[in-house]
N, C-alpha and C. Protein backbone atom coordinates (compact mmCIF):
# COMPACT_ATOMS: atom_id res chain seq x y z
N UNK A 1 -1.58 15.63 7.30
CA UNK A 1 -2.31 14.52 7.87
C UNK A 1 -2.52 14.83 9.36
N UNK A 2 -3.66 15.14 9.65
CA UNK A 2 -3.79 14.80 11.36
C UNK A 2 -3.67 13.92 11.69
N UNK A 3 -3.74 14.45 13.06
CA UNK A 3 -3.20 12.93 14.24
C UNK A 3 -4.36 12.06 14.20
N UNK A 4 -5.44 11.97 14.15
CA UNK A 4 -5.94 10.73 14.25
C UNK A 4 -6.02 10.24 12.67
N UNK A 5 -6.01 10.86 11.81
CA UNK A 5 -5.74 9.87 10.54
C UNK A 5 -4.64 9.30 10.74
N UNK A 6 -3.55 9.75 11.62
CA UNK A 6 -2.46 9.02 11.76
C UNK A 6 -1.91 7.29 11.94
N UNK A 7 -2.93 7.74 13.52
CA UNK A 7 -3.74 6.68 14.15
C UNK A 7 -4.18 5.87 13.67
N UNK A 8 -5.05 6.01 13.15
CA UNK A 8 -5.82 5.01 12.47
C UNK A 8 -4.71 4.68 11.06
N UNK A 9 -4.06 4.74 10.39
CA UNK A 9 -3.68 4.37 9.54
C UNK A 9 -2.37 3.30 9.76
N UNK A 10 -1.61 3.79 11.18
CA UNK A 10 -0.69 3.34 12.26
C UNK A 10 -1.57 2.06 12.26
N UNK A 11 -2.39 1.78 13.00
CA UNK A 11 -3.42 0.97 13.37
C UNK A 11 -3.53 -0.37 12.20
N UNK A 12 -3.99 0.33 11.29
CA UNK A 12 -4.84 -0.38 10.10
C UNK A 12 -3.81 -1.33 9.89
N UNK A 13 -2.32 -0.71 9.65
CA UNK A 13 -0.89 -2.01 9.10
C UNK A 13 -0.64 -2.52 10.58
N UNK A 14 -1.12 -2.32 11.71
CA UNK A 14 -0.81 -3.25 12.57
C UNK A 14 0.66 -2.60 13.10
N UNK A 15 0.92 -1.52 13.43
CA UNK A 15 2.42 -0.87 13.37
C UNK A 15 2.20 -0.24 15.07
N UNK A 16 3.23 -0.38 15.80
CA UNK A 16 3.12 0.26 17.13
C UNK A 16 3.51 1.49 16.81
N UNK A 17 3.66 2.69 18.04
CA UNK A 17 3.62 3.97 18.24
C UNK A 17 5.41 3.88 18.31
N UNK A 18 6.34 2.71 18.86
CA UNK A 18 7.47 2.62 18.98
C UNK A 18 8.11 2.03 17.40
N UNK A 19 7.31 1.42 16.52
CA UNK A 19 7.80 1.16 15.47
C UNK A 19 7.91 2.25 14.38
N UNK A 20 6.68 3.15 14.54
CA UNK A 20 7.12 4.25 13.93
C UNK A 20 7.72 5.56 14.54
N UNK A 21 8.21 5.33 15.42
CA UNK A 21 9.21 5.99 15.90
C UNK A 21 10.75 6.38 15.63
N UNK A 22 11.03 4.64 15.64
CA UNK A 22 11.93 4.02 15.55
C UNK A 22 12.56 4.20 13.97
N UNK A 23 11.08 4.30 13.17
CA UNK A 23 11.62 4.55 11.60
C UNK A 23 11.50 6.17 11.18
N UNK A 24 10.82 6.86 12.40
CA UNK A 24 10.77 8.45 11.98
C UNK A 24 12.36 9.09 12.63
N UNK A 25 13.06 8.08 13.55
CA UNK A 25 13.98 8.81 14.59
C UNK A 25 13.50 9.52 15.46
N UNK A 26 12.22 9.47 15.85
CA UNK A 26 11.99 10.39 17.46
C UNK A 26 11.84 9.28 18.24
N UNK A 27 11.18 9.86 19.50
CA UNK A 27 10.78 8.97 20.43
C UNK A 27 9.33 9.00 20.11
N UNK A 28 9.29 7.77 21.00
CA UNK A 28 7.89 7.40 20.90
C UNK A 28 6.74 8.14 21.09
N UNK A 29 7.33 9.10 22.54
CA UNK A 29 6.27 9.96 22.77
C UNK A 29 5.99 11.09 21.98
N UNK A 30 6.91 11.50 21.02
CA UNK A 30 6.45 12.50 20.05
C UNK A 30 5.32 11.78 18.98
N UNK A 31 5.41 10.45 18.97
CA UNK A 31 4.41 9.91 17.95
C UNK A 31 3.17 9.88 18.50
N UNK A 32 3.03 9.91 20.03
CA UNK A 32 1.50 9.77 20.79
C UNK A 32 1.03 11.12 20.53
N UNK A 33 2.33 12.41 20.87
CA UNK A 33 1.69 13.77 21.07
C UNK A 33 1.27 14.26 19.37
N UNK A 34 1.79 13.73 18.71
CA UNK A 34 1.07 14.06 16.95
C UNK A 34 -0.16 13.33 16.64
N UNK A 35 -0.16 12.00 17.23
CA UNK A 35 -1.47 11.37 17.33
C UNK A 35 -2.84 12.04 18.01
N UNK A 36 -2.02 12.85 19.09
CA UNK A 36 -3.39 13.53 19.70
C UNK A 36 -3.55 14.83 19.86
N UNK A 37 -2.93 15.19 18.59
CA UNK A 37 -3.09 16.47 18.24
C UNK A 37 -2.36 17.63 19.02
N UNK A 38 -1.55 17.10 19.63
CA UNK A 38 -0.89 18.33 20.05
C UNK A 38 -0.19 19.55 19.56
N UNK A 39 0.26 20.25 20.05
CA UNK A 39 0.56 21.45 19.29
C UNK A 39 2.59 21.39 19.04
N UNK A 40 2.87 21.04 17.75
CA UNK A 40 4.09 20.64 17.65
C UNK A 40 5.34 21.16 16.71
N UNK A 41 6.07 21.33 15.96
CA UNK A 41 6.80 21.38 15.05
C UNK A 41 6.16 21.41 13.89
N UNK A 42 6.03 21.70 12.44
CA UNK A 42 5.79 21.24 11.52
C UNK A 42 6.78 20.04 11.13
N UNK A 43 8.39 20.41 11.49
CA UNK A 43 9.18 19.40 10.80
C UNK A 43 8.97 18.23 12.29
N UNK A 44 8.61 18.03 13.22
CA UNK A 44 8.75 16.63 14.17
C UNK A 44 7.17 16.29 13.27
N UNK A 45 5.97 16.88 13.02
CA UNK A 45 5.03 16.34 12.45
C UNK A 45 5.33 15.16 11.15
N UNK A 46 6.31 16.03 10.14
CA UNK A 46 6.52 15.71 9.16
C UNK A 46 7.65 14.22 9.35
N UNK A 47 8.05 13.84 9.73
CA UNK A 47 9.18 13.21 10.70
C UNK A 47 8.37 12.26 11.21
N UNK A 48 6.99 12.51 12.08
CA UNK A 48 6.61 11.14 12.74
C UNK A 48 5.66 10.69 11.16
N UNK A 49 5.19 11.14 10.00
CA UNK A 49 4.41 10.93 8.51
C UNK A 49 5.21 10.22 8.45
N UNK A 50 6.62 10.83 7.82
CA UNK A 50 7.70 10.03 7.21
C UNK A 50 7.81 8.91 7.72
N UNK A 51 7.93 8.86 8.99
CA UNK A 51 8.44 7.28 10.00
C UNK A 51 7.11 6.09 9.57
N UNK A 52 5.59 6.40 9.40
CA UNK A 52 4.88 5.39 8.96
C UNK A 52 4.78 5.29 7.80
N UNK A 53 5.65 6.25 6.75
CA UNK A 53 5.38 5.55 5.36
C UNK A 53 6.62 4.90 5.35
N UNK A 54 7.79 4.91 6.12
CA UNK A 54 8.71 4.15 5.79
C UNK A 54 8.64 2.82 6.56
N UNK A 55 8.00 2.48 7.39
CA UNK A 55 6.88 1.52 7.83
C UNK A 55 6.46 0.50 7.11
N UNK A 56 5.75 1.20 5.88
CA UNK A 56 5.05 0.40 5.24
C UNK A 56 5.54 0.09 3.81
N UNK A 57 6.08 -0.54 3.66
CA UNK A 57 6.39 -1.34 2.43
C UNK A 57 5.22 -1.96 1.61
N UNK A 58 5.63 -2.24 0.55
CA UNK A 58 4.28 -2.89 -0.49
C UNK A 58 4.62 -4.65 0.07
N UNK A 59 5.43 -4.99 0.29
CA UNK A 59 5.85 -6.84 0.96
C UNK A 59 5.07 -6.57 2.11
N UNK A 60 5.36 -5.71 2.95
CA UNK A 60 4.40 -5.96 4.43
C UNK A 60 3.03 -5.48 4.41
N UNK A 61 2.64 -4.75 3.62
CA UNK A 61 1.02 -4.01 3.45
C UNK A 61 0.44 -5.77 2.29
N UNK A 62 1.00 -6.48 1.57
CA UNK A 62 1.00 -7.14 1.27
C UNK A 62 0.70 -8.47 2.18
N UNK A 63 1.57 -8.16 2.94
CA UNK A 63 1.21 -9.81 3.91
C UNK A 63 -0.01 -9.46 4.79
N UNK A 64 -0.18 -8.06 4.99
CA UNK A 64 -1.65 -8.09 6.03
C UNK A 64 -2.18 -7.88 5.29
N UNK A 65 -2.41 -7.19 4.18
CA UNK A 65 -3.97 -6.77 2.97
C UNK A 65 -4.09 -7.46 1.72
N UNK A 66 -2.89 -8.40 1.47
CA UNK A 66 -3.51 -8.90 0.06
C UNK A 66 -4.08 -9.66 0.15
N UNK A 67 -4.53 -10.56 0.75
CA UNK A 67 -5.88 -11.80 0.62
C UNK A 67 -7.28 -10.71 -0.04
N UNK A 68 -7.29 -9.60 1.04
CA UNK A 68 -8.47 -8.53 0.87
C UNK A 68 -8.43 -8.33 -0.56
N UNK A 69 -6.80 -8.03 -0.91
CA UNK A 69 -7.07 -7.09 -2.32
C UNK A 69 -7.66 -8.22 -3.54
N UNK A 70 -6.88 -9.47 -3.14
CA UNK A 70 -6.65 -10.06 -4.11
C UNK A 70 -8.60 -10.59 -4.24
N UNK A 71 -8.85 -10.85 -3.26
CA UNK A 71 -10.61 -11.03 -3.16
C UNK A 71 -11.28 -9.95 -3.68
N UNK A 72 -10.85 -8.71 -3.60
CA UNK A 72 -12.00 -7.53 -4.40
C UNK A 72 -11.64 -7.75 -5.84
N UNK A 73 -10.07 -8.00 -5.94
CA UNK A 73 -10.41 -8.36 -7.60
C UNK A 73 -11.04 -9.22 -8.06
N UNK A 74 -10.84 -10.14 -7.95
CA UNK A 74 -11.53 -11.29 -8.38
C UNK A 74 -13.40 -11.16 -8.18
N UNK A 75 -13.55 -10.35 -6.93
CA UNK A 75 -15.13 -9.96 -7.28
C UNK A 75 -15.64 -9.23 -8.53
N UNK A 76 -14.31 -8.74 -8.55
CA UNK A 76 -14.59 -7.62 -9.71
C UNK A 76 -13.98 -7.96 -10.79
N UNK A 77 -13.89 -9.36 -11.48
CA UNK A 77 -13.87 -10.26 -12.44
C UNK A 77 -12.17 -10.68 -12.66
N UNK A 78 -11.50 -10.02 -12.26
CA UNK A 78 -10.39 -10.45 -12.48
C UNK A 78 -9.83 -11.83 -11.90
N UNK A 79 -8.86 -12.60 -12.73
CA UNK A 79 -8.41 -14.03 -12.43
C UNK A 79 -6.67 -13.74 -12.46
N UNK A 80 -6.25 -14.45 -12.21
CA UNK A 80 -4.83 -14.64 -12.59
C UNK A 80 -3.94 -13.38 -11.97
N UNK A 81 -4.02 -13.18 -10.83
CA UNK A 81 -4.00 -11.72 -10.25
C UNK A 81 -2.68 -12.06 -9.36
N UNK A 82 -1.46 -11.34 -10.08
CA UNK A 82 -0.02 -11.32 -9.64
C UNK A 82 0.58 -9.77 -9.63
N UNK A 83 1.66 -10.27 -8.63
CA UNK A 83 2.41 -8.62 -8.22
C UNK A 83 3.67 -9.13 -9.35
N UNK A 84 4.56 -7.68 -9.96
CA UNK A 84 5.44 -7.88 -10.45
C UNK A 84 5.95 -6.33 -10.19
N UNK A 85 7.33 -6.25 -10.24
CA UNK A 85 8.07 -4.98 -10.21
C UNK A 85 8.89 -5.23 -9.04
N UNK A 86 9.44 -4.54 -8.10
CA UNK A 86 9.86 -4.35 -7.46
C UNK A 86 9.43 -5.23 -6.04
N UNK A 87 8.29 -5.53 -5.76
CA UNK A 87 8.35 -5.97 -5.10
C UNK A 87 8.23 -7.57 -5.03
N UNK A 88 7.54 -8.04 -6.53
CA UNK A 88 8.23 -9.22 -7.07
C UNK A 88 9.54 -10.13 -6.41
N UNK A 89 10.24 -9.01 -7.07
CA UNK A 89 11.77 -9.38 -7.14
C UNK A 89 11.99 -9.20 -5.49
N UNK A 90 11.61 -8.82 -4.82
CA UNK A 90 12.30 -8.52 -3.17
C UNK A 90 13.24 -7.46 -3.36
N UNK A 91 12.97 -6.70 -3.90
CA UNK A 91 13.50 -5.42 -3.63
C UNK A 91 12.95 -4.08 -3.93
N UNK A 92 11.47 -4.26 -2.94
CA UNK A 92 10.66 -2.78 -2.33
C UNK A 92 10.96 -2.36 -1.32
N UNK A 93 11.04 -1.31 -1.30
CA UNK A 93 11.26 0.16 -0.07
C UNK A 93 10.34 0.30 0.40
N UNK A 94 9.97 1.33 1.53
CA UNK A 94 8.90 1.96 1.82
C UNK A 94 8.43 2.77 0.72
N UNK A 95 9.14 3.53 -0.38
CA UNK A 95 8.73 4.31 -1.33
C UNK A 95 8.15 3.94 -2.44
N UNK A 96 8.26 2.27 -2.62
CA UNK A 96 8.02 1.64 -3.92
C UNK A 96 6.70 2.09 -3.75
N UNK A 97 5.62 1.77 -4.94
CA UNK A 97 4.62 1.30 -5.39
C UNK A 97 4.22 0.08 -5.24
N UNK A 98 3.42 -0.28 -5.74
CA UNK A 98 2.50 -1.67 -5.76
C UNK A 98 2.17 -2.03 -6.53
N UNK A 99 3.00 -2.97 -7.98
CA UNK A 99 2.37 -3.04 -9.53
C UNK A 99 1.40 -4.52 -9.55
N UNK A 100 0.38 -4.40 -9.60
CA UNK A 100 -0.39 -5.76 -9.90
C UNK A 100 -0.59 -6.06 -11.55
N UNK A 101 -0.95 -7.14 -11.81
CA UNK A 101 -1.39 -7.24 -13.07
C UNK A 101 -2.41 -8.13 -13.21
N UNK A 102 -3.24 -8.58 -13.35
CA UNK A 102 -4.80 -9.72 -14.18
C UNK A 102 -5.61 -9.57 -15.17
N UNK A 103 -5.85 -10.58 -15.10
CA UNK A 103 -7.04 -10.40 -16.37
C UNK A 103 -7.68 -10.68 -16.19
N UNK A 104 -8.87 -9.95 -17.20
CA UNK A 104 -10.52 -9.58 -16.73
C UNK A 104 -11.16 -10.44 -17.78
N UNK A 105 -12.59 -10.79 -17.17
CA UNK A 105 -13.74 -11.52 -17.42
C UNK A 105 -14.26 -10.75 -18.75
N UNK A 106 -13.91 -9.65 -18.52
CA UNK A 106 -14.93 -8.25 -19.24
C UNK A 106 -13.47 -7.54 -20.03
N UNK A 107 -13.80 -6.69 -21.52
CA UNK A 107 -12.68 -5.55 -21.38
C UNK A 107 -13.17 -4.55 -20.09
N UNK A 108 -11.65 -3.99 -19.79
CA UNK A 108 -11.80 -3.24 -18.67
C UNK A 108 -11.71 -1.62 -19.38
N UNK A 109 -12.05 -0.63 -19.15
CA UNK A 109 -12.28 0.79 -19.89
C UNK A 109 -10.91 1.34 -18.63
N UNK A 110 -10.58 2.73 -19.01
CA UNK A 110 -9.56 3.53 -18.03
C UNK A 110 -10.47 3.74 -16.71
N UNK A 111 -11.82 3.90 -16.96
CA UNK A 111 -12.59 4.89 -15.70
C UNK A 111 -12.83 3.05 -14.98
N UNK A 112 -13.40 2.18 -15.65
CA UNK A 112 -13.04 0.36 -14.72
C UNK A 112 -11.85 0.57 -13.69
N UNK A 113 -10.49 1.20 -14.34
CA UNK A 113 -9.19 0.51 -14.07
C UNK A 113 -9.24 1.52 -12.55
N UNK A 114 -9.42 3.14 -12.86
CA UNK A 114 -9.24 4.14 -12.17
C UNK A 114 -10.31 3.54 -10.49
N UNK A 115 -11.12 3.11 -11.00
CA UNK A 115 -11.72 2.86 -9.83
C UNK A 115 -11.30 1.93 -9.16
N UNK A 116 -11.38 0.56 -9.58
CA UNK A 116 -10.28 -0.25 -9.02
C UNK A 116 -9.51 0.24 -8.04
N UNK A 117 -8.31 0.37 -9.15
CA UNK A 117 -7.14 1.26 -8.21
C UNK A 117 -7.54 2.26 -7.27
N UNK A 118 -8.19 2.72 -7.08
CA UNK A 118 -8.71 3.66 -5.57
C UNK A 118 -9.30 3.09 -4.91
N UNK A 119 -10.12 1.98 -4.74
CA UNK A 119 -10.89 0.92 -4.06
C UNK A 119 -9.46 -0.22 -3.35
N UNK A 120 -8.28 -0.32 -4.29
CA UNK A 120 -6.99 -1.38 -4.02
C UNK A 120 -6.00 -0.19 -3.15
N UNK A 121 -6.41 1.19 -3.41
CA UNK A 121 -5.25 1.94 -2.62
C UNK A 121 -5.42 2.25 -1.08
N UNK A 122 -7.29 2.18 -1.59
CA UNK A 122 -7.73 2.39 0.27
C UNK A 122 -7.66 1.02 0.66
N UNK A 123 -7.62 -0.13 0.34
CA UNK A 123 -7.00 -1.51 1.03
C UNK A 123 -6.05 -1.73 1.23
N UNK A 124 -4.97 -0.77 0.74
CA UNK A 124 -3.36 -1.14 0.59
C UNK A 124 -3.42 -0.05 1.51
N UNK A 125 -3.90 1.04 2.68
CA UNK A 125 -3.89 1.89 3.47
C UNK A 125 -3.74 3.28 2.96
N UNK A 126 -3.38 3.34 1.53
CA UNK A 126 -3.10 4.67 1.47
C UNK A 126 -1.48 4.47 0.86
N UNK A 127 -1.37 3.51 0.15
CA UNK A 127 0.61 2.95 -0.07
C UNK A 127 -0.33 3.23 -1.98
N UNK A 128 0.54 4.01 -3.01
CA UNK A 128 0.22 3.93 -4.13
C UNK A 128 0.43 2.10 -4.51
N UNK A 129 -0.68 2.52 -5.72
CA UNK A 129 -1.08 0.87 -6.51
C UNK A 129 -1.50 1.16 -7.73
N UNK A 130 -0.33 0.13 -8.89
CA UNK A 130 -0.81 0.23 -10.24
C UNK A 130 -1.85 -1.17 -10.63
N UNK A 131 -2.08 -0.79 -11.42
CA UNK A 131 -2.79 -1.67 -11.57
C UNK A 131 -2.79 -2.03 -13.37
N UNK A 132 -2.41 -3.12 -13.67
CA UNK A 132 -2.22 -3.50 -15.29
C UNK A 132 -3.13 -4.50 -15.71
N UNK A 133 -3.98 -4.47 -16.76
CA UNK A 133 -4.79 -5.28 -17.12
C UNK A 133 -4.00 -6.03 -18.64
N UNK A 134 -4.07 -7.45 -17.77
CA UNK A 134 -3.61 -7.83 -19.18
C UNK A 134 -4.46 -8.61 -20.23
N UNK A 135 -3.86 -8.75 -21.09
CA UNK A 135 -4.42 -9.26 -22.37
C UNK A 135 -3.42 -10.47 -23.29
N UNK A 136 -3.78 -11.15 -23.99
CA UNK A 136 -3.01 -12.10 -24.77
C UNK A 136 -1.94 -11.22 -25.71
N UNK A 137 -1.93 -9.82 -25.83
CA UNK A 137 -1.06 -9.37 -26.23
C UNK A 137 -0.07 -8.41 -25.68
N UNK A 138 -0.60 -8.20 -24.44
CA UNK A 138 0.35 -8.05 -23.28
C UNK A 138 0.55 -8.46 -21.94
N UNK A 139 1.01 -10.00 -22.71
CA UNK A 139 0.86 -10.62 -21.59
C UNK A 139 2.47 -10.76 -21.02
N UNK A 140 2.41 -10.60 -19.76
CA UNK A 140 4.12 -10.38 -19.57
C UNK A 140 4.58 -11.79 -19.19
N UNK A 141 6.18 -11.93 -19.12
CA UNK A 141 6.84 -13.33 -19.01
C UNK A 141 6.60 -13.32 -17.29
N UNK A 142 5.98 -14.83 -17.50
CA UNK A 142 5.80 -15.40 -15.97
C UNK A 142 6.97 -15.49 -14.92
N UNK A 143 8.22 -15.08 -15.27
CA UNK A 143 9.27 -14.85 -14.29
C UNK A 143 9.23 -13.07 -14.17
N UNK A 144 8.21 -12.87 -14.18
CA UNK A 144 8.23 -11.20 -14.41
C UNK A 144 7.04 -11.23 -12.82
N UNK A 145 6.78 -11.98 -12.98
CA UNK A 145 5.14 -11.35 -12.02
C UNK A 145 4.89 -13.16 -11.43
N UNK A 146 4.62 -12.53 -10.13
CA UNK A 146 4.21 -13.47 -8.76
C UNK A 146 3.10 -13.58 -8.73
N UNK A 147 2.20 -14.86 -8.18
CA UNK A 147 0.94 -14.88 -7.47
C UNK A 147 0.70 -13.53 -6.03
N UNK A 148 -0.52 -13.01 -6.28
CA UNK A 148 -0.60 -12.49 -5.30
C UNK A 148 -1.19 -13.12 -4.14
């Protein structure tokens, strides 16, 4: 990842240069000099990555992007559109995933679902996102899965 995809992705969750610092273990200023491309370590590079994905949780990419996500689904016919898994329950990491589940207006095909989900991953910044379409016969128990 270059430094300004960095940036901008830093940016996008609303995260300072000291917050991902703070979660990579450097200082701050090693997170400006990877931001602007300086000439550095591979492992302090890898170290200030690490520090913004551990940053970003699916609960906090959630509180700034799901109105967004939850609005592209629903453009895109889905109703009844809840998180379940891990972050459900309150207990996501930075490493979790992002399991959604709804149901569609339309059947949805794999190449429907695939797109989706890459349209919900670049809204979720770049944090993986499943995405489950349900149906009356897999429909999961409502203490399983949250409003999004």
């Amino acid at each position: 990842m270059d430094g300004q995809k960095l940036r901008e992705l830093r940016e996008y969750h609303g995260l300072t240069q000291s917050q991902v610092a703070r979660a990579a273990g450097v200082s701050q200023s090693i997170v400006s000099d990877v931001e602007r491309g300086r000439r550095l370590s591979p492992e302090a590079i890898e170290q200030v990555v690490g520090g913004l994905r551990r940053s970003m949780s699916p609960s906090l990419v959630l509180v700034r992007h799901g109105a967004a996500m939850r609005a592209f689904l629903e453009v895109n016919g889905a109703r009844d559109v809840r998180v379940f898994g891990s972050t459900a329950r309150g207990a996501d990491r930075w490493d979790s995933d992002l399991d959604i589940v709804a149901r569609f207006d339309r059947p949805m095909s794999l190449f429907d679902v695939d797109s989706l989900v890459g349209t919900l991953r670049r809204i979720a910044g770049g944090l993986p996102v499943d995405l489950v379409v349900e149906t009356d016969r897999t429909r999961l128990r409502d203490s399983d899965a949250v409003p999004l």
